[in-house]
PDB file of N, CA and C in Angstrom:
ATOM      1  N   UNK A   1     -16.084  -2.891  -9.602  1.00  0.00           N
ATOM      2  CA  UNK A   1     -15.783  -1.965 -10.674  1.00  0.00           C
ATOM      3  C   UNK A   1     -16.892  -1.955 -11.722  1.00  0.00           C
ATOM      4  N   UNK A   2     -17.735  -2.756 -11.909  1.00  0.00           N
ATOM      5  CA  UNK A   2     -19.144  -2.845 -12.873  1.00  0.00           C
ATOM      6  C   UNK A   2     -19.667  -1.846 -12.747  1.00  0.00           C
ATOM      7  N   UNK A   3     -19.595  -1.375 -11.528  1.00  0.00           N
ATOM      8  CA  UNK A   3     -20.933   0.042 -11.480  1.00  0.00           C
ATOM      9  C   UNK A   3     -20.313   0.868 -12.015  1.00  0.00           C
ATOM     10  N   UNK A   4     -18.907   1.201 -12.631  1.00  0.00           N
ATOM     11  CA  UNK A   4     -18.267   2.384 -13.058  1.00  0.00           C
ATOM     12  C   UNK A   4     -18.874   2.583 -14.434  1.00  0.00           C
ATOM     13  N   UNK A   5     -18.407   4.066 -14.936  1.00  0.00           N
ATOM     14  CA  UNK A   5     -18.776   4.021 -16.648  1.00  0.00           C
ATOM     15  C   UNK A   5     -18.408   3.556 -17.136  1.00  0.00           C
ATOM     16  N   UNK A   6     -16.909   3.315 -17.091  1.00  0.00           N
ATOM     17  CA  UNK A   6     -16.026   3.578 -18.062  1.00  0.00           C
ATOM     18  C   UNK A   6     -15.598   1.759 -17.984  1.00  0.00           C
ATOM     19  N   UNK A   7     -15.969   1.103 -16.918  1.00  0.00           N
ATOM     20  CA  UNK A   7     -15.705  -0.256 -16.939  1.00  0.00           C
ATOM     21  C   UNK A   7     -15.964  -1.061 -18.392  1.00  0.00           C
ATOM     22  N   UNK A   8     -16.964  -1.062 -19.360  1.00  0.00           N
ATOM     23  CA  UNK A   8     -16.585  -1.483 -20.638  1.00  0.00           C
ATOM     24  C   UNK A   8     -15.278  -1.172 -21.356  1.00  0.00           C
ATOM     25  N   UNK A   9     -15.528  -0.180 -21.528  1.00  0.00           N
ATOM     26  CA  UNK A   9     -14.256   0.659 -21.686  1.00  0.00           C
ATOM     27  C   UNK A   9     -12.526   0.239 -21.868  1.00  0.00           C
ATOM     28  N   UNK A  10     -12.363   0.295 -20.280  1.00  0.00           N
ATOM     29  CA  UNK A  10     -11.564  -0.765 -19.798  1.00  0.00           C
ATOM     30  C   UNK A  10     -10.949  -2.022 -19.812  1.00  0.00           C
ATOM     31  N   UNK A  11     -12.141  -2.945 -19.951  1.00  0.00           N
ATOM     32  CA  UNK A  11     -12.255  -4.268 -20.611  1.00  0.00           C
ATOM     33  C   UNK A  11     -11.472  -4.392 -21.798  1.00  0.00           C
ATOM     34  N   UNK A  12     -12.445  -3.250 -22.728  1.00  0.00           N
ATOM     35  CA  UNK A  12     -11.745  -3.911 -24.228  1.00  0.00           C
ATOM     36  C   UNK A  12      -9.956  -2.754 -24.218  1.00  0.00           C
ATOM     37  N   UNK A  13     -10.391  -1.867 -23.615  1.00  0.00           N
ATOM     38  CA  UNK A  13      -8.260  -1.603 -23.879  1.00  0.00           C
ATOM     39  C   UNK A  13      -7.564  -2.935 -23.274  1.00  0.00           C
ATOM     40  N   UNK A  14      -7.764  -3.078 -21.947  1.00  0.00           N
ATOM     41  CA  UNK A  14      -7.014  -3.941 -21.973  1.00  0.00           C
ATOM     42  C   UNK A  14      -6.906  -5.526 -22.692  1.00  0.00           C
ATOM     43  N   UNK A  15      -8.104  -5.615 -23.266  1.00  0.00           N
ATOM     44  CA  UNK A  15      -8.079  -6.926 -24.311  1.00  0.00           C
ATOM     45  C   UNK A  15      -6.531  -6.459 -25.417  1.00  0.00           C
ATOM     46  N   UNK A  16      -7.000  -5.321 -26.051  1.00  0.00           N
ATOM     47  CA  UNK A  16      -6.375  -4.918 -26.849  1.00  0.00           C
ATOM     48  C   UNK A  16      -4.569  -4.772 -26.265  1.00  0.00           C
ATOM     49  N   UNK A  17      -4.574  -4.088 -25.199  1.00  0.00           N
ATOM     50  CA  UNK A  17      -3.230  -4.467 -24.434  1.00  0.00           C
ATOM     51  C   UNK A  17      -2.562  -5.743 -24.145  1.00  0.00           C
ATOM     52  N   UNK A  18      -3.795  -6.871 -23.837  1.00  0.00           N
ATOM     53  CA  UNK A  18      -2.863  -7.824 -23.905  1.00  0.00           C
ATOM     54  C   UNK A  18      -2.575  -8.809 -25.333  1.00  0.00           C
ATOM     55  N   UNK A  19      -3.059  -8.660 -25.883  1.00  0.00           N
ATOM     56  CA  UNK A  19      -2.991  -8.683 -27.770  1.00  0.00           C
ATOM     57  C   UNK A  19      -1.845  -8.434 -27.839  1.00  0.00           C
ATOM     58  N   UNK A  20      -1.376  -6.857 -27.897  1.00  0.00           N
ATOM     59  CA  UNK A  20      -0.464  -6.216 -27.965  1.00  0.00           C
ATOM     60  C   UNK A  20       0.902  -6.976 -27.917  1.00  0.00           C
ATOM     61  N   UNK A  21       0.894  -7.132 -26.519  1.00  0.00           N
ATOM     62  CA  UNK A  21       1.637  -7.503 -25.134  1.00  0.00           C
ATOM     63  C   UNK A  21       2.222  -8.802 -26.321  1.00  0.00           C
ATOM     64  N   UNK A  22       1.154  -9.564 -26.385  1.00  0.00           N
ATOM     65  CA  UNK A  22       1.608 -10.883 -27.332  1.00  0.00           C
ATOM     66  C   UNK A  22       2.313 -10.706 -28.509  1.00  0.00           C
ATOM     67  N   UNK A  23       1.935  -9.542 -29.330  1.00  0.00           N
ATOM     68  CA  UNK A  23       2.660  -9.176 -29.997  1.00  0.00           C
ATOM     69  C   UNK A  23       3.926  -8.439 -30.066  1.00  0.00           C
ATOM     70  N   UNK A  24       4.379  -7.721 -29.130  1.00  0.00           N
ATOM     71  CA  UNK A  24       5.776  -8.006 -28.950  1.00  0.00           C
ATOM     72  C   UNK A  24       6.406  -9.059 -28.546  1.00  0.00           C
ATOM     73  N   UNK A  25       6.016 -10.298 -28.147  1.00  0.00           N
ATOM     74  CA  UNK A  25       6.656 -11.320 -27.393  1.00  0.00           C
ATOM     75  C   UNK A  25       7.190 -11.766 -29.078  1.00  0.00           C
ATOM     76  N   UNK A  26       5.989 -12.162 -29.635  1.00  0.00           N
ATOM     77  CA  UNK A  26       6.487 -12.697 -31.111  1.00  0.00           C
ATOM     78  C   UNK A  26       7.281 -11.956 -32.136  1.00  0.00           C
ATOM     79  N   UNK A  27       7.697 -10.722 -31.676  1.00  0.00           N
ATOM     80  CA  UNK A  27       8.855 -10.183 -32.123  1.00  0.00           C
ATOM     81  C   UNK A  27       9.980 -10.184 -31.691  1.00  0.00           C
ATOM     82  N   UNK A  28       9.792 -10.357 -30.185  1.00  0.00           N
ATOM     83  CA  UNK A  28      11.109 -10.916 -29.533  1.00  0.00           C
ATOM     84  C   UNK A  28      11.427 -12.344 -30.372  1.00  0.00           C
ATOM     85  N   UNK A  29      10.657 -13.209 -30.498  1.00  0.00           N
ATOM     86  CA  UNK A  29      10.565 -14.545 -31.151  1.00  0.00           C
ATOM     87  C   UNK A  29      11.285 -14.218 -31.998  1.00  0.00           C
ATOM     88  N   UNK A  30      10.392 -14.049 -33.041  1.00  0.00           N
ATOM     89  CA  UNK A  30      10.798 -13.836 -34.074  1.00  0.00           C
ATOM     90  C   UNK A  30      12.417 -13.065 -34.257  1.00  0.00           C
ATOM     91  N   UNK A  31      12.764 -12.443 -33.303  1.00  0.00           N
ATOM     92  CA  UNK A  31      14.144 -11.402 -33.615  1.00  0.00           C
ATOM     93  C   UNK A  31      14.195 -10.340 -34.591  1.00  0.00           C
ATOM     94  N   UNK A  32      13.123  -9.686 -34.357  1.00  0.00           N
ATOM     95  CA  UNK A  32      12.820  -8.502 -35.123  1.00  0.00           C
ATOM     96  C   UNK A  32      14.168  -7.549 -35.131  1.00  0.00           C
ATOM     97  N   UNK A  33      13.965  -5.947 -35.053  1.00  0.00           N
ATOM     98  CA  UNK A  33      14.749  -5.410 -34.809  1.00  0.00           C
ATOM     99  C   UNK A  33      14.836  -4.497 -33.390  1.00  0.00           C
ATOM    100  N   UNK A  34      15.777  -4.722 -32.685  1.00  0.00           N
ATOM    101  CA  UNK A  34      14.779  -3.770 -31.116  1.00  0.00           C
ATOM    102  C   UNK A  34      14.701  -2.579 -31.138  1.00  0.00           C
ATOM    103  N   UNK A  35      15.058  -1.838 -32.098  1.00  0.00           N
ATOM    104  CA  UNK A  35      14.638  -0.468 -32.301  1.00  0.00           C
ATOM    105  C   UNK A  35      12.758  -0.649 -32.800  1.00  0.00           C
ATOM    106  N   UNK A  36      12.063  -1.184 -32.935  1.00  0.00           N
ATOM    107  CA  UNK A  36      11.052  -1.858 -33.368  1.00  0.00           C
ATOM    108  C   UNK A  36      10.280  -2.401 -31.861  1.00  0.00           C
ATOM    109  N   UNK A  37      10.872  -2.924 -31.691  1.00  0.00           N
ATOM    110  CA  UNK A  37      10.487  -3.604 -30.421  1.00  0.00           C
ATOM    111  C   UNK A  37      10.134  -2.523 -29.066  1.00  0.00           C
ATOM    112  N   UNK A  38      11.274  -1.920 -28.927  1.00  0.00           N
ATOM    113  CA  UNK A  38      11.218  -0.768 -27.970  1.00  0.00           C
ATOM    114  C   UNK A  38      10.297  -0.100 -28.330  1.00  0.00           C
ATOM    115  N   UNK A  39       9.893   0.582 -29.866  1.00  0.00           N
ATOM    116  CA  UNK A  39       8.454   1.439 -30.054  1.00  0.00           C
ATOM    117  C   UNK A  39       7.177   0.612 -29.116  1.00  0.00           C
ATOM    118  N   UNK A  40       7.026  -0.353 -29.956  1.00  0.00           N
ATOM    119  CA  UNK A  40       6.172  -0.993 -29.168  1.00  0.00           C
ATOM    120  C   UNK A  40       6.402  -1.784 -28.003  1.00  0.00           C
ATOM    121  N   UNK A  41       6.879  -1.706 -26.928  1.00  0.00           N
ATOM    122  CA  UNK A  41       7.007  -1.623 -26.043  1.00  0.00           C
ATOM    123  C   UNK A  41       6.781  -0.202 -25.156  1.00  0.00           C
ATOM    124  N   UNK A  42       6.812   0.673 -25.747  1.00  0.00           N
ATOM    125  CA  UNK A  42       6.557   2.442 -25.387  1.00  0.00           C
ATOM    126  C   UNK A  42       4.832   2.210 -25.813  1.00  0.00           C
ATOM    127  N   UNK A  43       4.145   1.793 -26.931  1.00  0.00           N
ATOM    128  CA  UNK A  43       3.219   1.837 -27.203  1.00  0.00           C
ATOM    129  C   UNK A  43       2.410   0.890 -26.325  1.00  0.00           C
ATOM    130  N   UNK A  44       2.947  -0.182 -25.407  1.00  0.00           N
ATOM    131  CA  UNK A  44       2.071  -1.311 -24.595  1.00  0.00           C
ATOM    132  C   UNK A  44       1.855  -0.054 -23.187  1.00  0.00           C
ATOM    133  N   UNK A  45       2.963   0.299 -22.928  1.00  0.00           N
ATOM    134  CA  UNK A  45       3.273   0.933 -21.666  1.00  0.00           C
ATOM    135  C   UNK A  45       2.585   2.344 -21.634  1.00  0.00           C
ATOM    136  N   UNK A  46       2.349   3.210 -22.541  1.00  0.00           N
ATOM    137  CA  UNK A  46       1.243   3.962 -22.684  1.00  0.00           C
ATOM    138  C   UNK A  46       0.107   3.725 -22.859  1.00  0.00           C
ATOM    139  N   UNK A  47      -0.579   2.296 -23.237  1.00  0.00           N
ATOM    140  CA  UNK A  47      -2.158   2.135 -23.118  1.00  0.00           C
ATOM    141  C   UNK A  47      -1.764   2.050 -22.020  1.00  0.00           C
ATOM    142  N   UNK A  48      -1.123   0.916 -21.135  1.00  0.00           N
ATOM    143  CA  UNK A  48      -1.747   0.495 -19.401  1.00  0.00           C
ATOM    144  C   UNK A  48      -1.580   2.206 -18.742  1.00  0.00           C
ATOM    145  N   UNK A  49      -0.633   2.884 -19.018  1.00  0.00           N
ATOM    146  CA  UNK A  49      -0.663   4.131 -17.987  1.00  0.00           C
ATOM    147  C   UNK A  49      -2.171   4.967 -18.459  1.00  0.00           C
ATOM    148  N   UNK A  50      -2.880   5.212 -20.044  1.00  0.00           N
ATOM    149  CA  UNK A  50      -4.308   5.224 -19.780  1.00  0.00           C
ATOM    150  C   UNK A  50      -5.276   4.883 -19.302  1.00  0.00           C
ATOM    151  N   UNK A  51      -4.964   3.201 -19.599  1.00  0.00           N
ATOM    152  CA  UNK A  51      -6.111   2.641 -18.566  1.00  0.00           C
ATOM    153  C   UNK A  51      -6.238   2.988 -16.867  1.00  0.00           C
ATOM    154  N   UNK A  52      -4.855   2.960 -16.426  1.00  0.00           N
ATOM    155  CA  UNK A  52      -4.748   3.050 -14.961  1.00  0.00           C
ATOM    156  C   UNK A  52      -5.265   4.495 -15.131  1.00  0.00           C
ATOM    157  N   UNK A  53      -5.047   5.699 -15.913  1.00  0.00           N
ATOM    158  CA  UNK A  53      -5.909   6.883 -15.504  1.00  0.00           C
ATOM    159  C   UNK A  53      -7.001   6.989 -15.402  1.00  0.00           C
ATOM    160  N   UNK A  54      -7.750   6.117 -16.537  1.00  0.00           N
ATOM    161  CA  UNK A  54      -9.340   5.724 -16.270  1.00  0.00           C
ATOM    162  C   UNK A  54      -9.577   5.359 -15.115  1.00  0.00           C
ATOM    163  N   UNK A  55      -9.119   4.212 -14.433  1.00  0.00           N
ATOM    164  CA  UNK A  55      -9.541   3.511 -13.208  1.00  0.00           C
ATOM    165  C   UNK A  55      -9.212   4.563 -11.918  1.00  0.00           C
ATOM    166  N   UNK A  56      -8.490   5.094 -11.648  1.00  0.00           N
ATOM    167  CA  UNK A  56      -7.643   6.469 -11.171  1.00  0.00           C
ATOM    168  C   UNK A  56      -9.221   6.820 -10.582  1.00  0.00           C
ATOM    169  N   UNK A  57      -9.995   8.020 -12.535  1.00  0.00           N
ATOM    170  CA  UNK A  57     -10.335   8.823 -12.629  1.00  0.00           C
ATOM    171  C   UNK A  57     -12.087   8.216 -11.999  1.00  0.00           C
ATOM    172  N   UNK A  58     -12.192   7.227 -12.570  1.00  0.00           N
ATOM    173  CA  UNK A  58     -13.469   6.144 -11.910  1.00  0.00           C
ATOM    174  C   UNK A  58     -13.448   6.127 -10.146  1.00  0.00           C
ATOM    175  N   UNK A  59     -12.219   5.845  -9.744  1.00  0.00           N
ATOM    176  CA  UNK A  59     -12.019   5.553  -8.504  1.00  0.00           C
ATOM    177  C   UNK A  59     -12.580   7.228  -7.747  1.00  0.00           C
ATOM    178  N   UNK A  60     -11.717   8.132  -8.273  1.00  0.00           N
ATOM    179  CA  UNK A  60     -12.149   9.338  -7.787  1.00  0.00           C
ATOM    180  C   UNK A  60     -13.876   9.628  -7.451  1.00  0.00           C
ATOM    181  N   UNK A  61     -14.186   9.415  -8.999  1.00  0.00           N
ATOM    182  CA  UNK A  61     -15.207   9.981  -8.650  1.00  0.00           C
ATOM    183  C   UNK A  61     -16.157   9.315  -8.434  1.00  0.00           C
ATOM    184  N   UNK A  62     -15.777   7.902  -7.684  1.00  0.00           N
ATOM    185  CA  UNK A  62     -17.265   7.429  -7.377  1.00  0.00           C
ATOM    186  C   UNK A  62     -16.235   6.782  -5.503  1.00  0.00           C
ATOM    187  N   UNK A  63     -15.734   6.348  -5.539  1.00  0.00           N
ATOM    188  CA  UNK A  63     -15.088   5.736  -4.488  1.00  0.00           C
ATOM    189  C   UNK A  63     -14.525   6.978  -3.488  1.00  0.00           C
ATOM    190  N   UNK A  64     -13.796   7.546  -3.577  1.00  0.00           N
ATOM    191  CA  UNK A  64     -13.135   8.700  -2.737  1.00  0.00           C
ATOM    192  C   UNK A  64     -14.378   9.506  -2.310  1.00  0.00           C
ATOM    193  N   UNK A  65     -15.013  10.216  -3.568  1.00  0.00           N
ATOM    194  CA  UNK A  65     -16.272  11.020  -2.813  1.00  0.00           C
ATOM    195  C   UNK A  65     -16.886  10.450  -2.080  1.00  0.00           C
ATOM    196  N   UNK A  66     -17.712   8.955  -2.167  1.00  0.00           N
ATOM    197  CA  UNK A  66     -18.024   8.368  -1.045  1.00  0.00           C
ATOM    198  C   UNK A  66     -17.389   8.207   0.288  1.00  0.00           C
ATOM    199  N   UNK A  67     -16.096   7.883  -0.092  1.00  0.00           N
ATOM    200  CA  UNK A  67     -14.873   7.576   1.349  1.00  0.00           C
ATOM    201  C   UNK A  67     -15.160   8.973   2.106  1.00  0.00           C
ATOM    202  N   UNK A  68     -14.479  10.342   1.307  1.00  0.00           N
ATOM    203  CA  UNK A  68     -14.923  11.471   1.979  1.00  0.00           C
ATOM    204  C   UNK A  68     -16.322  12.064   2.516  1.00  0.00           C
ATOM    205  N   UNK A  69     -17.323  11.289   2.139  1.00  0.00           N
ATOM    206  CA  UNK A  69     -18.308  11.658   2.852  1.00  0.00           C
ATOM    207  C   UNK A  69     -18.897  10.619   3.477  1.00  0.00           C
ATOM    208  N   UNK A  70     -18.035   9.871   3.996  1.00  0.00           N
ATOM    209  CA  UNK A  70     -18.399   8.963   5.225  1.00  0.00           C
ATOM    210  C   UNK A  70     -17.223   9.010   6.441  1.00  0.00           C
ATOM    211  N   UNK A  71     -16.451  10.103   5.975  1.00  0.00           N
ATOM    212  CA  UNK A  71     -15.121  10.242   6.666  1.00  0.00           C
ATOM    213  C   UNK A  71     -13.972   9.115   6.569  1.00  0.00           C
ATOM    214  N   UNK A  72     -14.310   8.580   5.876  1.00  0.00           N
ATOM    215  CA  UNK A  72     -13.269   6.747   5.612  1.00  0.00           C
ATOM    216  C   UNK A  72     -11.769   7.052   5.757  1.00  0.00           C
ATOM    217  N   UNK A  73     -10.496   7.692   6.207  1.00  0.00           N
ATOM    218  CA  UNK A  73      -9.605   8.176   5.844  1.00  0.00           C
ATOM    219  C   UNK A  73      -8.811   6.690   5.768  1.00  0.00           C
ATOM    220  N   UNK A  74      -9.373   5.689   5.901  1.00  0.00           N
ATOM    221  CA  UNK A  74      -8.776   4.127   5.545  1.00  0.00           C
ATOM    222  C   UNK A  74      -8.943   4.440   3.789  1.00  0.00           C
ATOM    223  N   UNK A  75      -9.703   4.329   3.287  1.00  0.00           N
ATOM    224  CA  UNK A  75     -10.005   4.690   1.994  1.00  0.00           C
ATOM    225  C   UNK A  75      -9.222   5.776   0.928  1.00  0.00           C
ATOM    226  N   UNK A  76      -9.089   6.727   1.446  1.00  0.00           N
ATOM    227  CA  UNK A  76      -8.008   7.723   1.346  1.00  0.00           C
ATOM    228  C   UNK A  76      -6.508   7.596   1.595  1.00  0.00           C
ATOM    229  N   UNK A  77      -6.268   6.952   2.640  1.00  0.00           N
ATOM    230  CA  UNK A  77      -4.635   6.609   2.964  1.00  0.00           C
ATOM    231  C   UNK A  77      -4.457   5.328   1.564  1.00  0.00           C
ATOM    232  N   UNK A  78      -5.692   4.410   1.505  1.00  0.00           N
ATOM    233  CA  UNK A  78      -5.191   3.947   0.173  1.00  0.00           C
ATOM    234  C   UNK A  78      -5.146   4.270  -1.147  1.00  0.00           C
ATOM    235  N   UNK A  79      -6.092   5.377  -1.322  1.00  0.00           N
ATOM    236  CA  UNK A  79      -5.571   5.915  -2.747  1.00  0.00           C
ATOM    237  C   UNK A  79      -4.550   6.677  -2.825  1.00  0.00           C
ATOM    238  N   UNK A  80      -3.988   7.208  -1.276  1.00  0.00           N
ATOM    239  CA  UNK A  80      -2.452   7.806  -1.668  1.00  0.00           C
ATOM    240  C   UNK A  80      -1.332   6.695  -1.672  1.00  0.00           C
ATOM    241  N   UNK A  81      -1.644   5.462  -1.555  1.00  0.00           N
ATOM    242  CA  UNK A  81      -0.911   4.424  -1.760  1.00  0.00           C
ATOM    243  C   UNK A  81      -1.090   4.109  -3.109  1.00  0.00           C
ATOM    244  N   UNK A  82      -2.155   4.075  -4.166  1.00  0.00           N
ATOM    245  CA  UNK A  82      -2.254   3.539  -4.913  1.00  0.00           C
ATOM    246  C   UNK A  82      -1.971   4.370  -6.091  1.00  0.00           C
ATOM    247  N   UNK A  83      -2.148   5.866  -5.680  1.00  0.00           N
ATOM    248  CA  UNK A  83      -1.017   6.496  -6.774  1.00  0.00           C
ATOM    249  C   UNK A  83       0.268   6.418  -6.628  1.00  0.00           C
ATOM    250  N   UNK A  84       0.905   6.483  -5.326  1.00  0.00           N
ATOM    251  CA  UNK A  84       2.208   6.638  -5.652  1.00  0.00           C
ATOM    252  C   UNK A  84       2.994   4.986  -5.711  1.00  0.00           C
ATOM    253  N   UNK A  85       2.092   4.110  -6.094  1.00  0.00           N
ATOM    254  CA  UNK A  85       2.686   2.634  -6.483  1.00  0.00           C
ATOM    255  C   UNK A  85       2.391   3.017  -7.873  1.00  0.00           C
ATOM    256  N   UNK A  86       0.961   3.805  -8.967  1.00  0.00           N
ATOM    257  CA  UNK A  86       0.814   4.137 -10.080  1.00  0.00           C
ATOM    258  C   UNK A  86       1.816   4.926 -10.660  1.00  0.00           C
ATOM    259  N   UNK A  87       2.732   6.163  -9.695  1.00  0.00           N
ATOM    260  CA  UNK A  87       3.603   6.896 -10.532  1.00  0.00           C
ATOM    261  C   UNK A  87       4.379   6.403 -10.135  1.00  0.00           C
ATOM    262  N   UNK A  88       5.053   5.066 -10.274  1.00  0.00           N
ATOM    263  CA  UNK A  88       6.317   5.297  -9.386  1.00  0.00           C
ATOM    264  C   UNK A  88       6.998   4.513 -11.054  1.00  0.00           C
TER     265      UNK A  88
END
């Protein structure tokens, strides 16, 4: 994944995601309020579904075009695996 663009990128959301991540735990701790909790929990779960579009959108356009122009349909049968484990 280094050779991608967007791989810095990546890195630091998900730093920042798992920050996050920690920070709801310590509101669970803590016993915040879960109307509170659930926001952010909506807010952890929308960075990772960005990031996974980045990696998605990386994968496309450097991995698949290659797969398709080497005929790879091994390569292809797994990115239709790997979206529909992404939308599911």
């Amino acid at each position: 994944m280094s050779d991608h663009p967007h791989w810095k990128q990546i890195v630091n959301r998900m730093a920042r995601i798992v920050g996050h991540a920690n920070a709801v735990k310590r509101m669970c701790e803590e016993k915040k309020e879960c109307t509170e909790i659930l926001i952010q929990i909506a807010a952890v779960r929308a960075a990772l579904n960005n990031v996974g579009k980045l990696i998605l959108e990386d994968h496309i356009n450097h991995c698949v075009i290659e797969a398709v122009e080497n005929n790879d349909k091994l390569a292809l049968d797994n990115l239709q695996d790997a979206i529909n484990k992404f939308i599911k």
